[in-house]
C-alpha atoms as a PDB file:
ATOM      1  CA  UNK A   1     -12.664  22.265 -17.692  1.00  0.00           C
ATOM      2  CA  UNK A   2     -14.400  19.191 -19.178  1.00  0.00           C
ATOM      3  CA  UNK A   3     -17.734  18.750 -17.707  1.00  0.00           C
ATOM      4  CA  UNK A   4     -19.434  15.607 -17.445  1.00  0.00           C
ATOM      5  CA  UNK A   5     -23.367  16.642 -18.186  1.00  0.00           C
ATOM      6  CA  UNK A   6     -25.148  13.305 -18.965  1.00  0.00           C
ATOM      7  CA  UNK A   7     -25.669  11.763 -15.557  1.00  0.00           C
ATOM      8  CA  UNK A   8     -29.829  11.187 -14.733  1.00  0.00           C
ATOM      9  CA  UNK A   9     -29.127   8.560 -11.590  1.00  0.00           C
ATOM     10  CA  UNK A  10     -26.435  11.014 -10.091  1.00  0.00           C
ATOM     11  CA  UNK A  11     -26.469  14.624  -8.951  1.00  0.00           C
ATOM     12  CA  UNK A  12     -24.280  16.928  -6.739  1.00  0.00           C
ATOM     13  CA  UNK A  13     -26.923  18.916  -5.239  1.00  0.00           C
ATOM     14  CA  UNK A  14     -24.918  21.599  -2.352  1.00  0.00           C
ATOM     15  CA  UNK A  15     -21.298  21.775  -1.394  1.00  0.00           C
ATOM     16  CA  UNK A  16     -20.243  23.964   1.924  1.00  0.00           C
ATOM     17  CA  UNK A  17     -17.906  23.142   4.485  1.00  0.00           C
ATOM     18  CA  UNK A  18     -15.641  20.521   3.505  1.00  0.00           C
ATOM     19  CA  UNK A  19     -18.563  18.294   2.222  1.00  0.00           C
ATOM     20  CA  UNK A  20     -20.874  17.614  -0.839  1.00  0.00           C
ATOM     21  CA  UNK A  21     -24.591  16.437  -0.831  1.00  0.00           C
ATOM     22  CA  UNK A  22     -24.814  13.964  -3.644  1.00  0.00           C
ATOM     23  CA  UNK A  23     -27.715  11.833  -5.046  1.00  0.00           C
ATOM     24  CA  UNK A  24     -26.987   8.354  -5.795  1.00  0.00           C
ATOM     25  CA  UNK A  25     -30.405   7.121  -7.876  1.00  0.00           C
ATOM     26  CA  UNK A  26     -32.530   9.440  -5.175  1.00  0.00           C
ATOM     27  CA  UNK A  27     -30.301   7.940  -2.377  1.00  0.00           C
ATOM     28  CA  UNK A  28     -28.823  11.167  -0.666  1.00  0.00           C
ATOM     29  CA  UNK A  29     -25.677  11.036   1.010  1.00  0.00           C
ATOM     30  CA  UNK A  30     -23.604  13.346   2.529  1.00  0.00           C
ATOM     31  CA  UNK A  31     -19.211  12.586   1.797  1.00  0.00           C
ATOM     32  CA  UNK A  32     -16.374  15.145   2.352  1.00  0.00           C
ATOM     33  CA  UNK A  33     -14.302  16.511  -0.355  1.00  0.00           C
ATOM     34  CA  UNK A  34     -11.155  18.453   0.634  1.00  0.00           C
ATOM     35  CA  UNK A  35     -11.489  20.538  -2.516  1.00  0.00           C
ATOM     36  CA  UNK A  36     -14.403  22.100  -0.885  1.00  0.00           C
ATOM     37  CA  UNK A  37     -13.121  25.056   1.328  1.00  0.00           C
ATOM     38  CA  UNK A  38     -16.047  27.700   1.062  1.00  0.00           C
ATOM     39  CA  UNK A  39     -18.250  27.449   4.303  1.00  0.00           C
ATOM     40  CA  UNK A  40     -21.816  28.567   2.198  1.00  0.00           C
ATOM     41  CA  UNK A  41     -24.809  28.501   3.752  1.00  0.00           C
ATOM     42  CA  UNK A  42     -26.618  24.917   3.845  1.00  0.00           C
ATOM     43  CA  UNK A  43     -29.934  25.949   2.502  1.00  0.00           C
ATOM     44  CA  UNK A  44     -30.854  23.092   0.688  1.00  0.00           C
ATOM     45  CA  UNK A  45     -33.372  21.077   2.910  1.00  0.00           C
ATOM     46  CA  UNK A  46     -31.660  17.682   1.132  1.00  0.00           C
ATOM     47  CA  UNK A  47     -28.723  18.315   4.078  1.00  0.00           C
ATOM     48  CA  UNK A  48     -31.170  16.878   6.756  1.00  0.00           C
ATOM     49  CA  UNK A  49     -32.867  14.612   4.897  1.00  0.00           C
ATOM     50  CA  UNK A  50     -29.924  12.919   3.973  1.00  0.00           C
ATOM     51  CA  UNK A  51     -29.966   9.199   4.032  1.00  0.00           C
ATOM     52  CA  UNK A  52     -26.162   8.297   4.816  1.00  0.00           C
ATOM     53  CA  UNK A  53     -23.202  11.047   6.146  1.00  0.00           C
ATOM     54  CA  UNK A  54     -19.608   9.820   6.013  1.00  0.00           C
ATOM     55  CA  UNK A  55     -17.364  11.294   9.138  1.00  0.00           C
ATOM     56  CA  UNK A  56     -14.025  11.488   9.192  1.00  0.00           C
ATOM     57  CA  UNK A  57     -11.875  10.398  12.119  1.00  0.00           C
ATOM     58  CA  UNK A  58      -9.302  12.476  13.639  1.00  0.00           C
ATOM     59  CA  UNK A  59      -7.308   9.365  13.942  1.00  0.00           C
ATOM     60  CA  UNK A  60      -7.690   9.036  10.216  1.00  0.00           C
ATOM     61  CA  UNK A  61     -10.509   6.776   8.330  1.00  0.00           C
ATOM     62  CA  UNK A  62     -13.784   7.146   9.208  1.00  0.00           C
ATOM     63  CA  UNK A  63     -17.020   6.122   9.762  1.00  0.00           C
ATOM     64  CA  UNK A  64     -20.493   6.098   8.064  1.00  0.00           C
ATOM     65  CA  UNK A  65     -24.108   7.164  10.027  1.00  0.00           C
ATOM     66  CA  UNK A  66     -26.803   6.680   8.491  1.00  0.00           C
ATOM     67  CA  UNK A  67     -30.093   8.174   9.481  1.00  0.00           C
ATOM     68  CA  UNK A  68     -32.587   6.206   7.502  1.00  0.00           C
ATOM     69  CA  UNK A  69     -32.228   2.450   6.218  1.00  0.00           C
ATOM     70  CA  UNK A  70     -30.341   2.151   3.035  1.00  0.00           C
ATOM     71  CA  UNK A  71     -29.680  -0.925   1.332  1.00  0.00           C
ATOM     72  CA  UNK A  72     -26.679  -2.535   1.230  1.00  0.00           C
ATOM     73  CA  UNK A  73     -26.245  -1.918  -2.497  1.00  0.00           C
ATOM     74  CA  UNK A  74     -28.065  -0.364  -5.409  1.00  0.00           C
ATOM     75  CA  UNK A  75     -27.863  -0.009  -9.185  1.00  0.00           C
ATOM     76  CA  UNK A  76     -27.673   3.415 -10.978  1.00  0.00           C
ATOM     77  CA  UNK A  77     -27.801   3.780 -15.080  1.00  0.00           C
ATOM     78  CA  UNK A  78     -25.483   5.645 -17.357  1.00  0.00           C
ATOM     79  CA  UNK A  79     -26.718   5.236 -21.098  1.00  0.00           C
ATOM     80  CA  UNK A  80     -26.736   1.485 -21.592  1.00  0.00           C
ATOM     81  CA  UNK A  81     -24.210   1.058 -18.569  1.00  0.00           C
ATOM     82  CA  UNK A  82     -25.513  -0.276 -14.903  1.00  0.00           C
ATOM     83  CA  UNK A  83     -23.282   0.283 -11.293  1.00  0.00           C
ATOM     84  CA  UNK A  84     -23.677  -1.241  -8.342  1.00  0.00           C
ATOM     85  CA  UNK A  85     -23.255   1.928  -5.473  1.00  0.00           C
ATOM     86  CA  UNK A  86     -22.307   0.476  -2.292  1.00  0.00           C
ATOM     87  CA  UNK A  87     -20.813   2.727   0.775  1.00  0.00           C
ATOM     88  CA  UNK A  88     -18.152   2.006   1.895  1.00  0.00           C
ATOM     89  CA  UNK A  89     -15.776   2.026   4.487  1.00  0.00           C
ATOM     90  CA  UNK A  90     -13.006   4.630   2.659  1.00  0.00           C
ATOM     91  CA  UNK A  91     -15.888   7.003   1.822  1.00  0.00           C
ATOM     92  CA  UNK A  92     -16.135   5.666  -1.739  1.00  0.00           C
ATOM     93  CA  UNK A  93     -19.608   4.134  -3.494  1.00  0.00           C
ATOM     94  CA  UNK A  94     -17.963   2.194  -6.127  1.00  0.00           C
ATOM     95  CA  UNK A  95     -17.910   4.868  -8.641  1.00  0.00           C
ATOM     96  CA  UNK A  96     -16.471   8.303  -9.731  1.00  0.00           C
ATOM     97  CA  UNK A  97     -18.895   9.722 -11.502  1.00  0.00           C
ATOM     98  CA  UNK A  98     -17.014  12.713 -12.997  1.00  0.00           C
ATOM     99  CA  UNK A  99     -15.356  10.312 -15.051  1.00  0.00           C
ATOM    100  CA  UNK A 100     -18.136   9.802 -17.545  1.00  0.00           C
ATOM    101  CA  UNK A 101     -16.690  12.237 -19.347  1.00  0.00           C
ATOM    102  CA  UNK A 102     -13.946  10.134 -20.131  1.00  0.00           C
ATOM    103  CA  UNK A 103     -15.888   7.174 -20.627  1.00  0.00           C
ATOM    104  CA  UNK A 104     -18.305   8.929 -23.527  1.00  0.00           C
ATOM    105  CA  UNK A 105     -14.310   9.837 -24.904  1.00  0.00           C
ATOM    106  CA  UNK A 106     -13.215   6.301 -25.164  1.00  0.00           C
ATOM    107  CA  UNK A 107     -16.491   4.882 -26.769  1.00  0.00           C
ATOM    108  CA  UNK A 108     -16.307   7.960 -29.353  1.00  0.00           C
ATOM    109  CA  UNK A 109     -12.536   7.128 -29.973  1.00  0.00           C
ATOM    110  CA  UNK A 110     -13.936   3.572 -30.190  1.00  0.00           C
ATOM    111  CA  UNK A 111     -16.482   3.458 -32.303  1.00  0.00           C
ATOM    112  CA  UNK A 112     -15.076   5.846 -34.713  1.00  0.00           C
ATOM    113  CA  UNK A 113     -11.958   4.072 -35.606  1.00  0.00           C
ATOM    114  CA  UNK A 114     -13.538   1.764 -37.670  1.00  0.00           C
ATOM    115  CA  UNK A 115     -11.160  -1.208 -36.773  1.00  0.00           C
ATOM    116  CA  UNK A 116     -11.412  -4.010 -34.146  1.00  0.00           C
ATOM    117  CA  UNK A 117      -9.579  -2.092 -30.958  1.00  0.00           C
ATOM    118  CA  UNK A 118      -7.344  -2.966 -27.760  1.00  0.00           C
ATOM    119  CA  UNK A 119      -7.875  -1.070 -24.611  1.00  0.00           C
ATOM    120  CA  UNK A 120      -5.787  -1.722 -21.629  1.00  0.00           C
ATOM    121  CA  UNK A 121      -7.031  -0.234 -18.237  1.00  0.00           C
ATOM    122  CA  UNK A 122      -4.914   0.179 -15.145  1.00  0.00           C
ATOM    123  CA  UNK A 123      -5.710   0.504 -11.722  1.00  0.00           C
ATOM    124  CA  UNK A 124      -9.402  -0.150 -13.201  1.00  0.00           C
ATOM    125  CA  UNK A 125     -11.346  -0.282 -10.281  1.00  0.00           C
ATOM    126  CA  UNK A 126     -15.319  -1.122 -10.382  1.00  0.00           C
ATOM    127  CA  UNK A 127     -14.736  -0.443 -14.047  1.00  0.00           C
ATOM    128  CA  UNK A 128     -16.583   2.667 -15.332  1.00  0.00           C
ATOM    129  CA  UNK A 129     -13.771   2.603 -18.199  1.00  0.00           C
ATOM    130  CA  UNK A 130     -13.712  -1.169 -19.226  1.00  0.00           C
ATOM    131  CA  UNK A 131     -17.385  -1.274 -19.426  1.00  0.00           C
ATOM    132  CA  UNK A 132     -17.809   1.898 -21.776  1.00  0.00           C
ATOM    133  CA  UNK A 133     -15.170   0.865 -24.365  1.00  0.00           C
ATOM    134  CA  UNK A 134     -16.368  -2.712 -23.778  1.00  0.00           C
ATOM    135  CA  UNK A 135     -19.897  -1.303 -24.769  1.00  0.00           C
ATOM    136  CA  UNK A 136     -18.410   0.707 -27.758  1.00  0.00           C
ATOM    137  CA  UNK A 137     -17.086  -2.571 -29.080  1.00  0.00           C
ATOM    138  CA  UNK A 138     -13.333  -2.972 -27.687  1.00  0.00           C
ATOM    139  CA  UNK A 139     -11.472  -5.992 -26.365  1.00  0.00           C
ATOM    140  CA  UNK A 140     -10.530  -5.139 -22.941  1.00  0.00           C
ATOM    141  CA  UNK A 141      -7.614  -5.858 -20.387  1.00  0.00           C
ATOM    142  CA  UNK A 142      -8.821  -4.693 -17.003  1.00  0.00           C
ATOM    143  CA  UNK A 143      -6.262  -4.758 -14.661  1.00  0.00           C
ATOM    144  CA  UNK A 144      -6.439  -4.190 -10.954  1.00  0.00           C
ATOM    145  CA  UNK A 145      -4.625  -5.103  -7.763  1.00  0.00           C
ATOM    146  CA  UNK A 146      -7.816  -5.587  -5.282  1.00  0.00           C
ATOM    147  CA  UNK A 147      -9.371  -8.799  -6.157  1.00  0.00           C
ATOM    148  CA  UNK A 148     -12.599  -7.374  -4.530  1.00  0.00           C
ATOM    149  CA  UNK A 149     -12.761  -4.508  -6.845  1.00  0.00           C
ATOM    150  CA  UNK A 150     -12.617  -6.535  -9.976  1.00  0.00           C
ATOM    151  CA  UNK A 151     -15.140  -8.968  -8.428  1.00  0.00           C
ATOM    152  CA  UNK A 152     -17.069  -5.416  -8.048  1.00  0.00           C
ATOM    153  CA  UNK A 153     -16.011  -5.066 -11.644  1.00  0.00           C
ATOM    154  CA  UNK A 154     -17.529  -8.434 -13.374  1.00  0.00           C
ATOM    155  CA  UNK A 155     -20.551  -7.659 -11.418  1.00  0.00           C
ATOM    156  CA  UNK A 156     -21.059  -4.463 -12.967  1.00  0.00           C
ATOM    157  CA  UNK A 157     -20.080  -5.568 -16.530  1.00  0.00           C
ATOM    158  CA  UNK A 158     -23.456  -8.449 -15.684  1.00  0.00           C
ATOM    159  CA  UNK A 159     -25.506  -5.639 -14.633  1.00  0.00           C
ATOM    160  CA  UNK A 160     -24.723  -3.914 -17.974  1.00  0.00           C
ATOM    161  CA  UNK A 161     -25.631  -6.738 -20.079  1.00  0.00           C
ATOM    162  CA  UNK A 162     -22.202  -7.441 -21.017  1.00  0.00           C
ATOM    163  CA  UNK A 163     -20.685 -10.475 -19.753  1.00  0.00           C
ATOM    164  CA  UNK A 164     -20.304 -11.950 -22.684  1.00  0.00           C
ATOM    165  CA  UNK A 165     -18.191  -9.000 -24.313  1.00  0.00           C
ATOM    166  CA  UNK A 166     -14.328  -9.978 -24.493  1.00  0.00           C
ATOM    167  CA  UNK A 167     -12.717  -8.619 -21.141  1.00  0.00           C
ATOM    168  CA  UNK A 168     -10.061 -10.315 -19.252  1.00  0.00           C
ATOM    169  CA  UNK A 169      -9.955  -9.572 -15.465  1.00  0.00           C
ATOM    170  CA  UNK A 170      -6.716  -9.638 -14.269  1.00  0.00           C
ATOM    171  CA  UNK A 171      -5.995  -9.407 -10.587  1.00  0.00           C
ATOM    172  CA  UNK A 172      -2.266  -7.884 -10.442  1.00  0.00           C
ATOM    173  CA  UNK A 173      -0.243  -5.434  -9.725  1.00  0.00           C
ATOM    174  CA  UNK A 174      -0.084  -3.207 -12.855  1.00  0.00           C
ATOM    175  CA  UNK A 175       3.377  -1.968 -13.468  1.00  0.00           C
ATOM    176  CA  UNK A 176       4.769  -5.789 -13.240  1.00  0.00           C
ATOM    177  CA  UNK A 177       1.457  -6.842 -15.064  1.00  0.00           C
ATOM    178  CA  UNK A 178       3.134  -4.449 -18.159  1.00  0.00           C
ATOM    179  CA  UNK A 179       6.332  -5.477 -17.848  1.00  0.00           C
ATOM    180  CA  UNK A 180       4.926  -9.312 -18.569  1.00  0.00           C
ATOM    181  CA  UNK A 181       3.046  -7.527 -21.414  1.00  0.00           C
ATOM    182  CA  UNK A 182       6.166  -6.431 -22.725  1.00  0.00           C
ATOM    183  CA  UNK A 183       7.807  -9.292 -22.854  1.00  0.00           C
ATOM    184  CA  UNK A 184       4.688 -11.023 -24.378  1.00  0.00           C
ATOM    185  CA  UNK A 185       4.857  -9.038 -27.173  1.00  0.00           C
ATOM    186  CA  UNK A 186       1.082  -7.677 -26.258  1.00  0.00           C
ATOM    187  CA  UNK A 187      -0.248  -4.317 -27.545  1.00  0.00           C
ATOM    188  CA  UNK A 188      -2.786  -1.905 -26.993  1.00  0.00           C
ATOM    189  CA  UNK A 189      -4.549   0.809 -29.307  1.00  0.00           C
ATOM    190  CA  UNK A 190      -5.917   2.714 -26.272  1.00  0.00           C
ATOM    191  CA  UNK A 191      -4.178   2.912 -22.738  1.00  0.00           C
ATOM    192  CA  UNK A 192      -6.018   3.926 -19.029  1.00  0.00           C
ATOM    193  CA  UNK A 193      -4.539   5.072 -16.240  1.00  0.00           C
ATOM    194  CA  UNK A 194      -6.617   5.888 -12.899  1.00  0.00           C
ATOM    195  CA  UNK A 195      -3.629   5.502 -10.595  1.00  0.00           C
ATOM    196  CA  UNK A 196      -4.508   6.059  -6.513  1.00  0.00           C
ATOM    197  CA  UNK A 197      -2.169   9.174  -5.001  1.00  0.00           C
ATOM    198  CA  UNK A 198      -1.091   6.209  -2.357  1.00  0.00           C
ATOM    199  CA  UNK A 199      -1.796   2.448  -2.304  1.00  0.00           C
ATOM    200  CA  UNK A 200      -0.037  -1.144  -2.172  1.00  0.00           C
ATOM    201  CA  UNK A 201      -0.101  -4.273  -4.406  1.00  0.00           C
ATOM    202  CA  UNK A 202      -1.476  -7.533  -3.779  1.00  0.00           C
ATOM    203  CA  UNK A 203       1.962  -8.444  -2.043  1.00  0.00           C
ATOM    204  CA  UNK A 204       2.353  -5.122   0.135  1.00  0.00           C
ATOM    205  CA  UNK A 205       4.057  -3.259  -3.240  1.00  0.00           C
ATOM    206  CA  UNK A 206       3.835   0.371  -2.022  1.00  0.00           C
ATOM    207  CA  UNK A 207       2.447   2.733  -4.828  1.00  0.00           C
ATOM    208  CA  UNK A 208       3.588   6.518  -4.816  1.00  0.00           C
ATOM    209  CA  UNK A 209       1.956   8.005  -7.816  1.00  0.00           C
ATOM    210  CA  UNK A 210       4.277  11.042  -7.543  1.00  0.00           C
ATOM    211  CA  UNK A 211       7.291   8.678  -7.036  1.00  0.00           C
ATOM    212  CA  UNK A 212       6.180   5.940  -9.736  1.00  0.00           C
ATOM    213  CA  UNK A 213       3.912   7.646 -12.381  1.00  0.00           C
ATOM    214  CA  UNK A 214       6.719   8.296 -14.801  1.00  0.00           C
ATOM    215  CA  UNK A 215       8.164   5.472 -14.795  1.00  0.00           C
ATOM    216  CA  UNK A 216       4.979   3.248 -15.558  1.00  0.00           C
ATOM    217  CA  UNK A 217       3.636   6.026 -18.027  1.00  0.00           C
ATOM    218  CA  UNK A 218       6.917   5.470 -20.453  1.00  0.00           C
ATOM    219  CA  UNK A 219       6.636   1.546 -19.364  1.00  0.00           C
ATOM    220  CA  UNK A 220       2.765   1.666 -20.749  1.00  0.00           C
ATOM    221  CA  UNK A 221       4.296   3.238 -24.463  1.00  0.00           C
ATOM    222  CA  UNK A 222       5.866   0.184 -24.570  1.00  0.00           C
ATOM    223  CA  UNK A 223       2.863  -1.640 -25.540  1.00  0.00           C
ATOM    224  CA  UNK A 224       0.971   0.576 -27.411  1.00  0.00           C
ATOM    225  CA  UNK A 225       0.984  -0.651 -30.750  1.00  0.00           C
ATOM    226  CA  UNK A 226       1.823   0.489 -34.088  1.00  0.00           C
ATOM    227  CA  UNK A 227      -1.319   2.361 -35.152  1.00  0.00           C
ATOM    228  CA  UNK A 228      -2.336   3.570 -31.511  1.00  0.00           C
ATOM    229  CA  UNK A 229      -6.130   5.775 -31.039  1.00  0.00           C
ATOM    230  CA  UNK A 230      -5.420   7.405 -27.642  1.00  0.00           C
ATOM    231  CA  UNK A 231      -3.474   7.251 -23.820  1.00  0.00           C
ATOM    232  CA  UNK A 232      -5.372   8.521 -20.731  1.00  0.00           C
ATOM    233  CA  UNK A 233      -3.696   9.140 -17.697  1.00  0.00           C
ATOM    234  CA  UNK A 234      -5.709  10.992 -14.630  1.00  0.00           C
ATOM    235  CA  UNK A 235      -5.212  12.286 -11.299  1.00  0.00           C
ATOM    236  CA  UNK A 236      -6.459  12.890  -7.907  1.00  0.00           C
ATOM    237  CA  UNK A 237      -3.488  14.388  -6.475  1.00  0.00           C
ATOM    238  CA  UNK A 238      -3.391  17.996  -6.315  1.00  0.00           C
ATOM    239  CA  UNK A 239       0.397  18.102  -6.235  1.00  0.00           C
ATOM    240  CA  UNK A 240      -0.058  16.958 -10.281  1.00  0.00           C
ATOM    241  CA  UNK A 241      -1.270  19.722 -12.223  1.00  0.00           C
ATOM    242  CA  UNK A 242      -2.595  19.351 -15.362  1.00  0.00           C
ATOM    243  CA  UNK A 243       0.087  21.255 -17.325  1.00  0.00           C
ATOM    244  CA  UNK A 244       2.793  18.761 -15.644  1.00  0.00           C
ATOM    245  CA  UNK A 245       0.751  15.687 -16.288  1.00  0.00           C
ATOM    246  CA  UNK A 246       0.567  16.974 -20.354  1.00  0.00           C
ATOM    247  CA  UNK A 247       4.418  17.546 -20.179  1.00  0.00           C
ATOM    248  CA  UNK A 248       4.557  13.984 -18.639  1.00  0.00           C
ATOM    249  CA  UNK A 249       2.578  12.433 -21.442  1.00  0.00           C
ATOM    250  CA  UNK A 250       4.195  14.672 -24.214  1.00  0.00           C
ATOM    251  CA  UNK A 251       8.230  13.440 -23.501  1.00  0.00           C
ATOM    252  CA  UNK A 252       7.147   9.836 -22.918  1.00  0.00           C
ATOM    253  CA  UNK A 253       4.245   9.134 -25.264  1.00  0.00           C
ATOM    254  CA  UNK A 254       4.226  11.796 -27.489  1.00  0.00           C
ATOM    255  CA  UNK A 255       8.078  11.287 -28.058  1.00  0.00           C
ATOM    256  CA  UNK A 256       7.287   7.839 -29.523  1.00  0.00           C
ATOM    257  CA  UNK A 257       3.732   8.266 -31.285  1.00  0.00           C
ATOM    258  CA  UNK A 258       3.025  11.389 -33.471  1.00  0.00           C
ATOM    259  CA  UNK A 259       0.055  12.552 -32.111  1.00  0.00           C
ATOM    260  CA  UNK A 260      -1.499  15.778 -29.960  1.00  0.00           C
ATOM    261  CA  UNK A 261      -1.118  16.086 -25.949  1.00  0.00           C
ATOM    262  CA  UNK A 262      -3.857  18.231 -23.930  1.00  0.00           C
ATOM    263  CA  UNK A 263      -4.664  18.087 -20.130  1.00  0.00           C
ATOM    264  CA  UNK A 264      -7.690  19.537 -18.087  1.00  0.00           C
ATOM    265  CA  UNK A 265      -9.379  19.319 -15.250  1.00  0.00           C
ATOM    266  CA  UNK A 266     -12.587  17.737 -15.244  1.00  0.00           C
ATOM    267  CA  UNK A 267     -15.600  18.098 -12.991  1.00  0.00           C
ATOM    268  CA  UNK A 268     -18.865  18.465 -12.026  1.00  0.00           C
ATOM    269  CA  UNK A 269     -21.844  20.529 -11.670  1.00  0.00           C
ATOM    270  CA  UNK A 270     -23.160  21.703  -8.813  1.00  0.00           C
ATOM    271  CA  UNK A 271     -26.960  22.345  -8.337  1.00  0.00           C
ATOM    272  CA  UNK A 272     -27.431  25.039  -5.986  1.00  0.00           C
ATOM    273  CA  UNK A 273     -24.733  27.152  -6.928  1.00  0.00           C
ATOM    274  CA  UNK A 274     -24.586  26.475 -10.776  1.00  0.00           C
ATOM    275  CA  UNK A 275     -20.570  26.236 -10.132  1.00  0.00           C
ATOM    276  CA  UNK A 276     -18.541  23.021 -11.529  1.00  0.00           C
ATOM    277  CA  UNK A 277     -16.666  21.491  -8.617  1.00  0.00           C
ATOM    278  CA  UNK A 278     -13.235  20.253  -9.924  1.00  0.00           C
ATOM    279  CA  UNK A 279     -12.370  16.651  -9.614  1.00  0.00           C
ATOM    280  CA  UNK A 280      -9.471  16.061 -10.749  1.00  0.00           C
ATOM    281  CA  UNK A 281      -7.111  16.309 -14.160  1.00  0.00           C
ATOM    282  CA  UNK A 282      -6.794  14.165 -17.324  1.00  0.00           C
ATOM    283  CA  UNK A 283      -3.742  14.182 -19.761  1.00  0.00           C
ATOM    284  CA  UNK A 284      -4.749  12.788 -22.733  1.00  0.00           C
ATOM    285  CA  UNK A 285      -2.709  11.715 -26.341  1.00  0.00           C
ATOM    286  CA  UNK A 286      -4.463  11.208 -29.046  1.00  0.00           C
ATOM    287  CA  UNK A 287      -3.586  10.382 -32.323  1.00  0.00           C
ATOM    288  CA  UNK A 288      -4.082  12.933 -35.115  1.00  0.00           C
ATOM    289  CA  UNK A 289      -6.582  12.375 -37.316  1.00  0.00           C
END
């Protein structure tokens, strides 16, 4: 498992019982993880003194109560990156922090390669990804289909001290986004994917990852260019296991670009117990060096 070890502003501090006490920059929240199926003792006095606990509904959704005043937003560090963490009605702060371990990736990939370099990042998000390759000295295409989120994005990338770094932020849906790339003639030396398990398109497009992963993984080696550094695709959906997300990566990208394929979970660790919950997989291609 690839663990992400460099956070200071964010810490998992107990898991038990469907649930995870986190601290967001000494905010401490309580959010429920389904991964989370051992029923430990809460010991850990941070589970009453939490600030914010998210509830699920039985109807589905849910609901935040918060026991002491929080802000509406608030900025945690990475390195030289900032975030706005905001609660939010689905649960979510803006951020998932596990995936720092991709981000330190990219900018290594990045800054390594010696050349000027092209990253294109789907379903981007608040944009964890575009700012770290951005940072490492990439020309980004950050791609999303919530306007909100790459509002959340751009406010970030100011935060960060890198406004003025050459991102384009594209509100779209992102398999017809590549196809226009296609046709544009556009490519890309490094490719993100951070697709949702379910979600819809700015018109009401419908997005199955199970269903529709394949077919936008062997769209996105279409504009990957000549001379490509790496391809990133993760997952949130347990029903994707690493091994078939490295075989997915391996007969589309790997059967164009000469180059290795490896998948892992990734995760985090966990305080009280010294255990790494998992969150998630990454499949990865990268070229050989």
């Amino acid at each position: 498992m690839r663990v992400t070890k460099n956070w200071k502003d964010y810490r998992i501090i107990d898991t038990s019982g469907g649930e995870k006490l986190e601290s967001w920059g000494g905010v401490l929240l309580i959010r429920p993880d389904p991964q989370i199926i051992w029923d430990t003792p809460r010991e850990n006095p941070g589970w009453q003194k939490a600030a914010g606990h998210y509830l699920r509904s039985n109807k589905g959704g849910g609901h935040w109560e918060f026991q002491k005043k929080v802000k509406e937003s608030w900025t945690i560090s990475y390195g030289d990156l900032r975030f706005q963490i905001r609660p939010t009605g689905f649960k979510h702060t803006g951020l998932f922090p596990e995936q720092a371990v991709n981000w330190d990736y990219f900018a290594q990939k990045i800054r390594s390669a010696g050349r000027p370099v092209r990253v294109l990042n789907l379903f981007a998000y608040t944009g964890g990804a575009t700012l770290a390759c951005a940072n490492a000295g990439a020309s980004v295409c950050h791609v999303d289909a919530s306007k909100g989120m790459v509002a959340w994005a751009r406010e970030n990338a100011v935060l960060s001290g890198l406004s003025d770094r050459p991102v384009r932020w594209i509100v779209d849906d992102c398999e017809k986004f590549v196809q226009r790339e296609i046709r544009r003639g556009n490519r890309y030396d490094g490719i993100i994917m951070d697709p949702p398990s379910y979600g819809r398109g700015p018109g009401g497009e419908v997005w199955k990852l199970e269903e529709q992963v394949y077919r936008l993984v062997d769209l996105c080696a279409q504009v990957m260019s000549d001379n490509p550094l790496f391809f990133a695709l993760n997952s949130y959906t347990t029903g994707l296991s690493p091994s078939v997300m490295e075989y997915l990566l391996g007969v589309t990208v790997g059967k164009q670009h000469k180059g290795r394929v490896s998948a892992d979970e990734i995760g985090l660790l966990v305080e009280e117990s010294g255990y790494v919950l998992p969150c998630g997989s990454t499949a990865l291609w990268e070229a050989e060096e």
